[in-house]
N, C-alpha and C. Protein backbone atom coordinates (compact mmCIF):
# COMPACT_ATOMS: atom_id res chain seq x y z
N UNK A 1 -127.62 -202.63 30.09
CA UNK A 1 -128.11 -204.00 30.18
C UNK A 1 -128.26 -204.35 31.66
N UNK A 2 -129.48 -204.75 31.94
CA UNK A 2 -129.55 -205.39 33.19
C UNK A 2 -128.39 -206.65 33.56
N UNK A 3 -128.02 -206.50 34.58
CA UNK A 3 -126.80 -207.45 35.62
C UNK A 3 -127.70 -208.53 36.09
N UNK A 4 -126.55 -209.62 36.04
CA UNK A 4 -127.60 -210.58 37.10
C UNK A 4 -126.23 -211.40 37.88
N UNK A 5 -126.54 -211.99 38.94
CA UNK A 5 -125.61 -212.19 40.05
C UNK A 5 -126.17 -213.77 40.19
N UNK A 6 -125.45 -214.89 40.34
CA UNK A 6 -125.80 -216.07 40.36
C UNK A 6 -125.76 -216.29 41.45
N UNK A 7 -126.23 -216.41 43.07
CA UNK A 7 -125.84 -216.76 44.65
C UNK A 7 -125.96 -217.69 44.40
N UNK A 8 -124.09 -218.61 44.51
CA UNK A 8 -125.05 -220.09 45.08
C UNK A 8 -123.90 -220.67 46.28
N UNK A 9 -124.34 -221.59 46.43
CA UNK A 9 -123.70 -222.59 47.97
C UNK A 9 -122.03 -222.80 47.21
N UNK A 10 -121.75 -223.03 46.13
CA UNK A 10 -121.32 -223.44 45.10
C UNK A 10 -120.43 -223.02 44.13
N UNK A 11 -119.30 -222.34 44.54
CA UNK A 11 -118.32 -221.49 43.39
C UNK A 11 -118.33 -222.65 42.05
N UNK A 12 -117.65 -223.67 41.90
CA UNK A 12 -117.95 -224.52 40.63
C UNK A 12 -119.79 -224.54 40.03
N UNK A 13 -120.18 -224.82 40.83
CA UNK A 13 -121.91 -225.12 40.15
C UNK A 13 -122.38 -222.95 39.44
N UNK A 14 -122.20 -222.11 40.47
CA UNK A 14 -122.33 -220.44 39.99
C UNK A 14 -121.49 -220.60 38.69
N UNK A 15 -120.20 -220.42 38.64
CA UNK A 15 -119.62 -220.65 37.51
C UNK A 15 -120.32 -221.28 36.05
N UNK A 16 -120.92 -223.03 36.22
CA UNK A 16 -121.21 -223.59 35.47
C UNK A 16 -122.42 -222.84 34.83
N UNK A 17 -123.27 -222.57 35.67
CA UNK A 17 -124.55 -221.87 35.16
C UNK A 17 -124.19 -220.94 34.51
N UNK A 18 -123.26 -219.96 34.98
CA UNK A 18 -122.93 -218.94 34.20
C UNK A 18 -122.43 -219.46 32.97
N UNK A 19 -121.75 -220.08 32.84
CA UNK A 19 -120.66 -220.34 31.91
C UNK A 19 -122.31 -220.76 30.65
N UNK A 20 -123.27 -221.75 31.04
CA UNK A 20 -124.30 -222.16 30.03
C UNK A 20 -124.90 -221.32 29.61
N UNK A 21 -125.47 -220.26 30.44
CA UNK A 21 -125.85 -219.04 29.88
C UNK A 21 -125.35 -217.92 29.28
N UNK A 22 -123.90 -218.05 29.16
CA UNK A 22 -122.62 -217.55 28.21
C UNK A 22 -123.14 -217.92 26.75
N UNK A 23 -123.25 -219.25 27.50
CA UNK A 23 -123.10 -220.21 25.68
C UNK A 23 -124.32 -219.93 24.95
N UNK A 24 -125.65 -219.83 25.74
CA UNK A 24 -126.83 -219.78 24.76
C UNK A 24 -127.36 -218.86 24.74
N UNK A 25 -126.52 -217.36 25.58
CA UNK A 25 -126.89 -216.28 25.12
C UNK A 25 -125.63 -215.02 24.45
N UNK A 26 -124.59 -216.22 24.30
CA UNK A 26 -123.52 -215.14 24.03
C UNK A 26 -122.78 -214.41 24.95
N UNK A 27 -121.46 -214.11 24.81
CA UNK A 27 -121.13 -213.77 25.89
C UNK A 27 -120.86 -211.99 26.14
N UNK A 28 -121.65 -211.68 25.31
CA UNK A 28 -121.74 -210.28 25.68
C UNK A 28 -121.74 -209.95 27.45
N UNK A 29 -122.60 -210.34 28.55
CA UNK A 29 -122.22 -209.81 29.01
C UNK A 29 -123.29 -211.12 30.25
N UNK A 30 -122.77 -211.91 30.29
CA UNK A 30 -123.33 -213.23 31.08
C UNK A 30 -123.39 -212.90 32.55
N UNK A 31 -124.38 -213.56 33.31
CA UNK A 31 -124.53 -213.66 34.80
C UNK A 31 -122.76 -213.91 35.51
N UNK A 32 -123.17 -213.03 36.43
CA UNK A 32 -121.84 -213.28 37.60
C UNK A 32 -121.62 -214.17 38.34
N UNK A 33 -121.02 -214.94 38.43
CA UNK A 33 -121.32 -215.77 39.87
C UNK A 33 -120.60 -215.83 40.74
N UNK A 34 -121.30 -215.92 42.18
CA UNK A 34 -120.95 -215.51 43.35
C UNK A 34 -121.04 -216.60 44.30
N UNK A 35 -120.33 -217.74 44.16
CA UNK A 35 -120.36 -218.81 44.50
C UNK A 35 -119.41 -218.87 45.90
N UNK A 36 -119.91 -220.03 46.76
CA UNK A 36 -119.44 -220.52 47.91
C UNK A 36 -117.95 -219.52 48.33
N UNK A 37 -117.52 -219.72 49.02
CA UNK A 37 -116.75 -218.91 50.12
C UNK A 37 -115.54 -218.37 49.63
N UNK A 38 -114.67 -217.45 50.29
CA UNK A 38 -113.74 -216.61 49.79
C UNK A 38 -111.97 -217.82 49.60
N UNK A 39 -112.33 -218.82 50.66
CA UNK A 39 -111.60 -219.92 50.27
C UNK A 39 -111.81 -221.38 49.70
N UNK A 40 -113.10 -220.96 48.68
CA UNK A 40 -113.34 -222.19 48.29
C UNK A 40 -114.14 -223.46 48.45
N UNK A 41 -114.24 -222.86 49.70
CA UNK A 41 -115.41 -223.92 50.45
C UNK A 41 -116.73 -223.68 50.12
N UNK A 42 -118.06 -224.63 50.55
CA UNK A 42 -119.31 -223.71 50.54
C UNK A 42 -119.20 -223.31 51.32
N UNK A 43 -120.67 -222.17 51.01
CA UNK A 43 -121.26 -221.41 51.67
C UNK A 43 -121.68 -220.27 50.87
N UNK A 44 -122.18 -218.92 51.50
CA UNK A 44 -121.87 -217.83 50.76
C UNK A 44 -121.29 -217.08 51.28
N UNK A 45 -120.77 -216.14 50.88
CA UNK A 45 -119.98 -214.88 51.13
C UNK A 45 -120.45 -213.60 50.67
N UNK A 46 -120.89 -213.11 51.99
CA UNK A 46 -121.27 -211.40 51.56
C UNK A 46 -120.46 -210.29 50.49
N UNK A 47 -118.84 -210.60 50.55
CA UNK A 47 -118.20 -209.92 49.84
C UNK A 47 -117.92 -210.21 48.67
N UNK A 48 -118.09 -211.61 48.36
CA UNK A 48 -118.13 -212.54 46.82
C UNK A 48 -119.21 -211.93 46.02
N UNK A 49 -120.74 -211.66 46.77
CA UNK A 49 -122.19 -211.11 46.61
C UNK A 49 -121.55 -209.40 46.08
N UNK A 50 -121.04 -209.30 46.58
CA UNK A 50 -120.86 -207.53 46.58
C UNK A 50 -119.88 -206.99 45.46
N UNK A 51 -118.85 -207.96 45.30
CA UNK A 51 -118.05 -207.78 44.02
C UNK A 51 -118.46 -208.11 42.88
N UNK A 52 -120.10 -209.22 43.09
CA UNK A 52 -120.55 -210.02 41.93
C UNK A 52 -120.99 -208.59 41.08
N UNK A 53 -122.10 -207.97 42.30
CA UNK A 53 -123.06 -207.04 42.09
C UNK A 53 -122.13 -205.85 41.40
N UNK A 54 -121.15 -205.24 41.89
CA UNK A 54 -120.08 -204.06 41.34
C UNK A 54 -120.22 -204.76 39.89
N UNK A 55 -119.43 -205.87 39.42
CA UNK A 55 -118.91 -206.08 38.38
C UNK A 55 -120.18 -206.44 37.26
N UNK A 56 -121.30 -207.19 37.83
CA UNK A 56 -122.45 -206.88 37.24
C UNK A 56 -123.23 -205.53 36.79
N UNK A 57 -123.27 -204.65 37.45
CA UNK A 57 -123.95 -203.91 37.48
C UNK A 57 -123.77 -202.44 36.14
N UNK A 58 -124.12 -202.62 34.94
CA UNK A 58 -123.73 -201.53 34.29
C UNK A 58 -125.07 -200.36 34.00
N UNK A 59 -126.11 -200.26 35.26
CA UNK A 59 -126.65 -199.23 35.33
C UNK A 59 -128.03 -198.99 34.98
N UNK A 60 -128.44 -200.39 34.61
CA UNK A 60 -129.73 -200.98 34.27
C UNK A 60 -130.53 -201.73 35.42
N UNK A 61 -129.56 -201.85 36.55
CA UNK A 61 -130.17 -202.66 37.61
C UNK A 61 -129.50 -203.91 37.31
N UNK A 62 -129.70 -204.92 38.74
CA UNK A 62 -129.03 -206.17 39.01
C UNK A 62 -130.35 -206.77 39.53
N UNK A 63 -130.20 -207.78 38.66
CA UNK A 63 -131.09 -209.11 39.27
C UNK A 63 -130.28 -210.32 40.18
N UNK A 64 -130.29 -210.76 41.23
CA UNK A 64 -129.80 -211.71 42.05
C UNK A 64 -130.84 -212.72 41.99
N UNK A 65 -130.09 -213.89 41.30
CA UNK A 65 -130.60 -215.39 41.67
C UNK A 65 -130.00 -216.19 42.49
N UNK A 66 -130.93 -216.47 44.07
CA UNK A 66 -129.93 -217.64 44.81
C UNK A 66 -130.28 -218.95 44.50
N UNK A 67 -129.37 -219.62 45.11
CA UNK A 67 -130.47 -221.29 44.70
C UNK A 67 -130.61 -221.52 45.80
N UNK A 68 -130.41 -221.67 47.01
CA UNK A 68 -131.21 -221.99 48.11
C UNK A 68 -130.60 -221.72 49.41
N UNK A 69 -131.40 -221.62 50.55
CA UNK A 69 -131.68 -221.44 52.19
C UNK A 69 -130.51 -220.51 52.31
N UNK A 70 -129.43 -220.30 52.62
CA UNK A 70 -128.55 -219.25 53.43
C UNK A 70 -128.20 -218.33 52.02
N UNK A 71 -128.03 -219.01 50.89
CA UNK A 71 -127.84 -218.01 49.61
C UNK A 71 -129.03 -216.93 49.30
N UNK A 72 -129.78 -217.08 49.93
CA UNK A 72 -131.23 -216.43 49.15
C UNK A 72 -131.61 -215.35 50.80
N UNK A 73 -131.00 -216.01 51.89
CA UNK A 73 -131.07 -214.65 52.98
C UNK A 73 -129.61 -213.38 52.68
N UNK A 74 -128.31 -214.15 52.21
CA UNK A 74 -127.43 -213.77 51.70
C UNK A 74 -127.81 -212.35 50.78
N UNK A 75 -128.33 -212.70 49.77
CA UNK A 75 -128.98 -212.10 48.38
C UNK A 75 -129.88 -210.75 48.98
N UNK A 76 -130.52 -211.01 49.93
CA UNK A 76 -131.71 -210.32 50.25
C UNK A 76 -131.08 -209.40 51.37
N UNK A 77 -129.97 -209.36 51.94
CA UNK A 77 -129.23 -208.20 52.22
C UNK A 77 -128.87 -207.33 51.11
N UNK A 78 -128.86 -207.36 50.05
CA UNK A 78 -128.69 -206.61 48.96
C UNK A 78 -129.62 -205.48 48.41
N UNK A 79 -131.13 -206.18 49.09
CA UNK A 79 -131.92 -205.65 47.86
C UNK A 79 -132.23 -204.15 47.99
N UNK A 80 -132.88 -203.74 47.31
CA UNK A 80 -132.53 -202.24 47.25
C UNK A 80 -132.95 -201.64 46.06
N UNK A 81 -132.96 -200.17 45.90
CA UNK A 81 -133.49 -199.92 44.28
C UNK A 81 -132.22 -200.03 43.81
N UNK A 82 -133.12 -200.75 42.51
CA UNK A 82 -131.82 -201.26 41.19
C UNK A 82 -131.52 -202.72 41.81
N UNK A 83 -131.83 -203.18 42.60
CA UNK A 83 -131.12 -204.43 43.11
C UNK A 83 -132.43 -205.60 43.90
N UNK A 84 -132.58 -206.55 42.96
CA UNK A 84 -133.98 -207.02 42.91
C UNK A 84 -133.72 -209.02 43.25
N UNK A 85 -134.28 -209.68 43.94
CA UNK A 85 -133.76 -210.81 44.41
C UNK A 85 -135.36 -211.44 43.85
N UNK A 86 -134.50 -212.50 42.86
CA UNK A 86 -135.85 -213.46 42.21
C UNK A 86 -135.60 -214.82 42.76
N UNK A 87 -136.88 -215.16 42.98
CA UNK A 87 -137.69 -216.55 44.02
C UNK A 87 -137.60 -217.53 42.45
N UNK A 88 -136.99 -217.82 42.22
CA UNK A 88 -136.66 -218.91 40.45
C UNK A 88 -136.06 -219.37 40.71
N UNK A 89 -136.20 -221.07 39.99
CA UNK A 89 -135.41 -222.32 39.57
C UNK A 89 -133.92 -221.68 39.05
N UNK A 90 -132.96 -221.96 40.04
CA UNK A 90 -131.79 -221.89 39.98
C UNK A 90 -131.32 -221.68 38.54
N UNK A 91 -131.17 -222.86 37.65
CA UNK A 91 -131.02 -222.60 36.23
C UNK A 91 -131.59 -222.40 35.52
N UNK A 92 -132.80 -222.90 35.24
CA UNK A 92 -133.53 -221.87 33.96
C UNK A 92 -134.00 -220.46 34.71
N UNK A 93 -134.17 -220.45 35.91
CA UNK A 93 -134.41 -218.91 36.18
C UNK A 93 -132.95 -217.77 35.42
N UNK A 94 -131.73 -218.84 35.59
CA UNK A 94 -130.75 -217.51 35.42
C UNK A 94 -130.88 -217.90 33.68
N UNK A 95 -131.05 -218.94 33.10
CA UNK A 95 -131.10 -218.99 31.69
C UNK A 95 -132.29 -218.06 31.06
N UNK A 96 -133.40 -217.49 31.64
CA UNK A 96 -134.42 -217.21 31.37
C UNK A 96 -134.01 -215.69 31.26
N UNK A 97 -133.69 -215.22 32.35
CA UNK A 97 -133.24 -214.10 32.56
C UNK A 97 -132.06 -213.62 32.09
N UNK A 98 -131.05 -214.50 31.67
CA UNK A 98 -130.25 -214.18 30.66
C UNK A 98 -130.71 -213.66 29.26
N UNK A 99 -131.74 -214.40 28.76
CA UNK A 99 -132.17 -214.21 27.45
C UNK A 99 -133.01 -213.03 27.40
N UNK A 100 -133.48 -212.67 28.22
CA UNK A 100 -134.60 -211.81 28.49
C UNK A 100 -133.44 -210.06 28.51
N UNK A 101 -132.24 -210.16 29.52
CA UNK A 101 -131.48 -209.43 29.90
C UNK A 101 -130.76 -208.77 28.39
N UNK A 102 -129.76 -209.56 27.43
CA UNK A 102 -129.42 -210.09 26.28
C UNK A 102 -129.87 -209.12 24.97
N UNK A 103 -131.72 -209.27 25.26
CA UNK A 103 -132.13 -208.84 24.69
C UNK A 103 -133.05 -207.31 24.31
N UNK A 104 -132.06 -206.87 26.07
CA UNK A 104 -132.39 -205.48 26.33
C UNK A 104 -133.89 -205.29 27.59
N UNK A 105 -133.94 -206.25 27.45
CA UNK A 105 -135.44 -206.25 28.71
C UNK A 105 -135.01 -205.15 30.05
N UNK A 106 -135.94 -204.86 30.46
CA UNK A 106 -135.60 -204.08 31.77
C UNK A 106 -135.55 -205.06 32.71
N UNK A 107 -134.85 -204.29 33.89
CA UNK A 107 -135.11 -205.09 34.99
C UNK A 107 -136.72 -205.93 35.35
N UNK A 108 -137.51 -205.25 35.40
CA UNK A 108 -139.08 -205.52 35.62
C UNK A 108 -139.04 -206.81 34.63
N UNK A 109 -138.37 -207.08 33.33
CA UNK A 109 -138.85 -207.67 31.85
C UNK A 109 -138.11 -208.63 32.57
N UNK A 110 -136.71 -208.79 32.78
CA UNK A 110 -135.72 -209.82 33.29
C UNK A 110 -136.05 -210.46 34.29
N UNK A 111 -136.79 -209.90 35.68
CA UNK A 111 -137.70 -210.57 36.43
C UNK A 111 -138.57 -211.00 36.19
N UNK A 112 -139.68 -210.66 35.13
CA UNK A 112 -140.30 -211.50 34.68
C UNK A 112 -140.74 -212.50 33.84
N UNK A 113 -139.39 -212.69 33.29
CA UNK A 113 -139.14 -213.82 32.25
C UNK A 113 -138.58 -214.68 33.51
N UNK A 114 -137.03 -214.27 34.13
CA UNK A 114 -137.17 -215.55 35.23
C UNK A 114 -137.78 -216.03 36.05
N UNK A 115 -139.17 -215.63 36.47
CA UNK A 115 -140.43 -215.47 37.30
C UNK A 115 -141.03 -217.12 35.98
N UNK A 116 -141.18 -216.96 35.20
CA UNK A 116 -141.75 -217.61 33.91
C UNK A 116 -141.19 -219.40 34.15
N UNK A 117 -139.77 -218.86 34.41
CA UNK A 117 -139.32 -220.22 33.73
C UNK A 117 -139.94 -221.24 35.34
N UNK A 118 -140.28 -220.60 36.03
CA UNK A 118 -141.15 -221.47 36.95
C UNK A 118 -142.02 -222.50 36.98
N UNK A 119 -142.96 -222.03 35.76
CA UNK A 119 -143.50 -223.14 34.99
C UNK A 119 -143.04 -223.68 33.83
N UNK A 120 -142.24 -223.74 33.64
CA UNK A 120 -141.51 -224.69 32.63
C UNK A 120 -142.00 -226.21 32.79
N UNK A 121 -142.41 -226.30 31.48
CA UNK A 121 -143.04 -228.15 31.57
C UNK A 121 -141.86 -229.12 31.03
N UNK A 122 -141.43 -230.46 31.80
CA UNK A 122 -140.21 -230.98 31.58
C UNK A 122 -140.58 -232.19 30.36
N UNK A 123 -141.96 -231.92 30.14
CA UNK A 123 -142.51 -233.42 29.44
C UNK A 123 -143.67 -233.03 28.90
């Protein structure tokens, strides 16, 4: 199953996302999150990113979602084959790509379902 890594400014908010995409995709095997700093504070943390990715990663490739400005240069020290950094709406990108992931999609399939939820219409 493709991995996915949540980067955000944000250890509580990474968590939460994860935790929703637990709920509406089961928790077989939910996004990581790699939230704000090694003490709690924001920010990101390269080594928070790196343990996300280990513990994510069961050999299908890792998708990294940041949500914004220092999380998403963070992320992109990562990338690499097997290790793919998507430009998506923070939460439905990782909800999108959860479902997509879930349901066996490849990496390529998981990027491009969270690529999708971009246009999501709110109305």
């Amino acid at each position: 199953m493709v991995g996915i890594v949540l980067v955000s400014h944000s250890g509580p908010l990474a968590a939460e996302v994860a935790a929703l995409a637990a709920g509406i995709c089961g928790a077989g095997s939910p996004p990581v999150p790699a939230g704000g700093t090694e003490d709690g504070g924001l920010g990101t943390s390269t080594d928070l990113v790196a343990a996300a990715i280990e513990r994510a990663d069961e050999g299908d490739g890792v998708l990294l979602i940041p949500d914004l400005g220092g999380s998403v240069l963070t992320a992109r020290l990562f990338e690499g084959p097997g290790i793919v950094v998507a430009d998506v709406p923070f939460v439905e990108g990782a909800i999108a790509a959860a479902v997509a992931a879930s349901a066996g999609g490849s990496l390529e399939a998981v990027l491009a379902a969270a690529e999708e939820a971009r246009t999501f219409r709110k109305r």
